[in-house]
Protein backbone atom coordinates (compact mmCIF):
# COMPACT_ATOMS: atom_id res chain seq x y z
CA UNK A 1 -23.72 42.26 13.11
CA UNK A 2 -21.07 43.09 15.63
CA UNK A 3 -22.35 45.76 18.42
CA UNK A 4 -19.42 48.60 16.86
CA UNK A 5 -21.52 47.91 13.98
CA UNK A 6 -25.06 48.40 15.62
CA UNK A 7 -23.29 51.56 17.50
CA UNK A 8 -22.90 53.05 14.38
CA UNK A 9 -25.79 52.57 12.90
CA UNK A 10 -27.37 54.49 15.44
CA UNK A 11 -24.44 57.25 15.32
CA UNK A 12 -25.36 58.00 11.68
CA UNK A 13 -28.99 57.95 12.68
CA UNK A 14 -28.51 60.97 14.54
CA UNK A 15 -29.25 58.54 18.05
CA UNK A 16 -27.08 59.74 21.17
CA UNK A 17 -24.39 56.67 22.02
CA UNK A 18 -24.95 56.28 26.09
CA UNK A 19 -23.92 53.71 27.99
CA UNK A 20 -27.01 51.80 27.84
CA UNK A 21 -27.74 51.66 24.67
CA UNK A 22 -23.82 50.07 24.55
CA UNK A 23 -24.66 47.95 26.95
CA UNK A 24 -28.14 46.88 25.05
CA UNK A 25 -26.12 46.82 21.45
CA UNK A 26 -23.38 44.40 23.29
CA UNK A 27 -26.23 42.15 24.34
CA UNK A 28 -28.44 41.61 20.58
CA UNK A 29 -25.00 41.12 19.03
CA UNK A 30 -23.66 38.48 21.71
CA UNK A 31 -27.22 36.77 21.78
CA UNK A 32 -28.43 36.72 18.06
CA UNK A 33 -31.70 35.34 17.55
CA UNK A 34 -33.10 35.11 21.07
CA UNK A 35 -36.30 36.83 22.32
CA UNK A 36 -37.00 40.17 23.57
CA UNK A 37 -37.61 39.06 27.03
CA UNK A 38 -34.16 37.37 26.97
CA UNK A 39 -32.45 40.39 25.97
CA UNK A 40 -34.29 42.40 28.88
CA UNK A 41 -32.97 39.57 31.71
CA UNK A 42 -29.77 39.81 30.21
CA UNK A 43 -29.50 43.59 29.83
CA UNK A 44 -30.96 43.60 33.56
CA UNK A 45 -28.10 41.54 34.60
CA UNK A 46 -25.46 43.53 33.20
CA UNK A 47 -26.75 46.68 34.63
CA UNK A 48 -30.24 46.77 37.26
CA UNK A 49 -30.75 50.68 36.42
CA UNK A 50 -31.67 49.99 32.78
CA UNK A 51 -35.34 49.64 32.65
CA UNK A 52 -36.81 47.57 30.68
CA UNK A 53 -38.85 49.74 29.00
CA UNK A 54 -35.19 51.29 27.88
CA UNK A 55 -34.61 48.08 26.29
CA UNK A 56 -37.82 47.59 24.36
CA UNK A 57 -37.43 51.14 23.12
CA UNK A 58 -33.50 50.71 21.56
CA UNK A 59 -34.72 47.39 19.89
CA UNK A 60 -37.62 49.21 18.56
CA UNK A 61 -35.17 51.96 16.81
CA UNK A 62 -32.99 49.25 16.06
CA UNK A 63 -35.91 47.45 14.19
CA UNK A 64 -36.81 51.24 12.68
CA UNK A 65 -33.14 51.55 11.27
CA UNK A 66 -32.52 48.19 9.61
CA UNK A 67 -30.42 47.14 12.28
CA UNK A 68 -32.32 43.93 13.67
CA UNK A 69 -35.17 42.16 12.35
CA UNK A 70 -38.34 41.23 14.45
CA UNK A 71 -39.47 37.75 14.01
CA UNK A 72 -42.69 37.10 15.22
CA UNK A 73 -42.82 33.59 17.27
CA UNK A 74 -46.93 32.49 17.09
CA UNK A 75 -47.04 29.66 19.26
CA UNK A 76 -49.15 26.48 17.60
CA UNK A 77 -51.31 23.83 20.16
């Protein structure tokens, strides 16, 4: 999923379209697969003002509207 296509999702789920969540939606689509944390450093590095309690939050609605998929990582010794 492209991030026009992750933008809309959250335009016809009645979500506001700022510039972070842009930003954030560029990232996921640009970095498929990779970990939370990754996204945060990335986000981070794109823009320092967005917090990264912003960035758990948007992949949290993104998970809630069918946009991304969590994928729990249990680590095995």
């Amino acid at each position: 999923m492209n991030d026009e296509q992750i933008i809309m999702m959250l335009r016809n789920n009645g979500m506001r379209i700022t510039k972070q969540r842009k930003i954030v939606a560029k990232v996921i689509a640009e970095n498929n697969g990779v970990s939370c944390k990754t996204i945060c450093c990335i986000v981070k590095n794109r823009d320092e003002s967005i917090g990264t309690a912003t960035v758990y939050r948007m992949i949290k609605e993104l998970e809630d509207i069918g946009a991304v998929e969590r994928i729990d990582m249990i680590k095995h010794n």
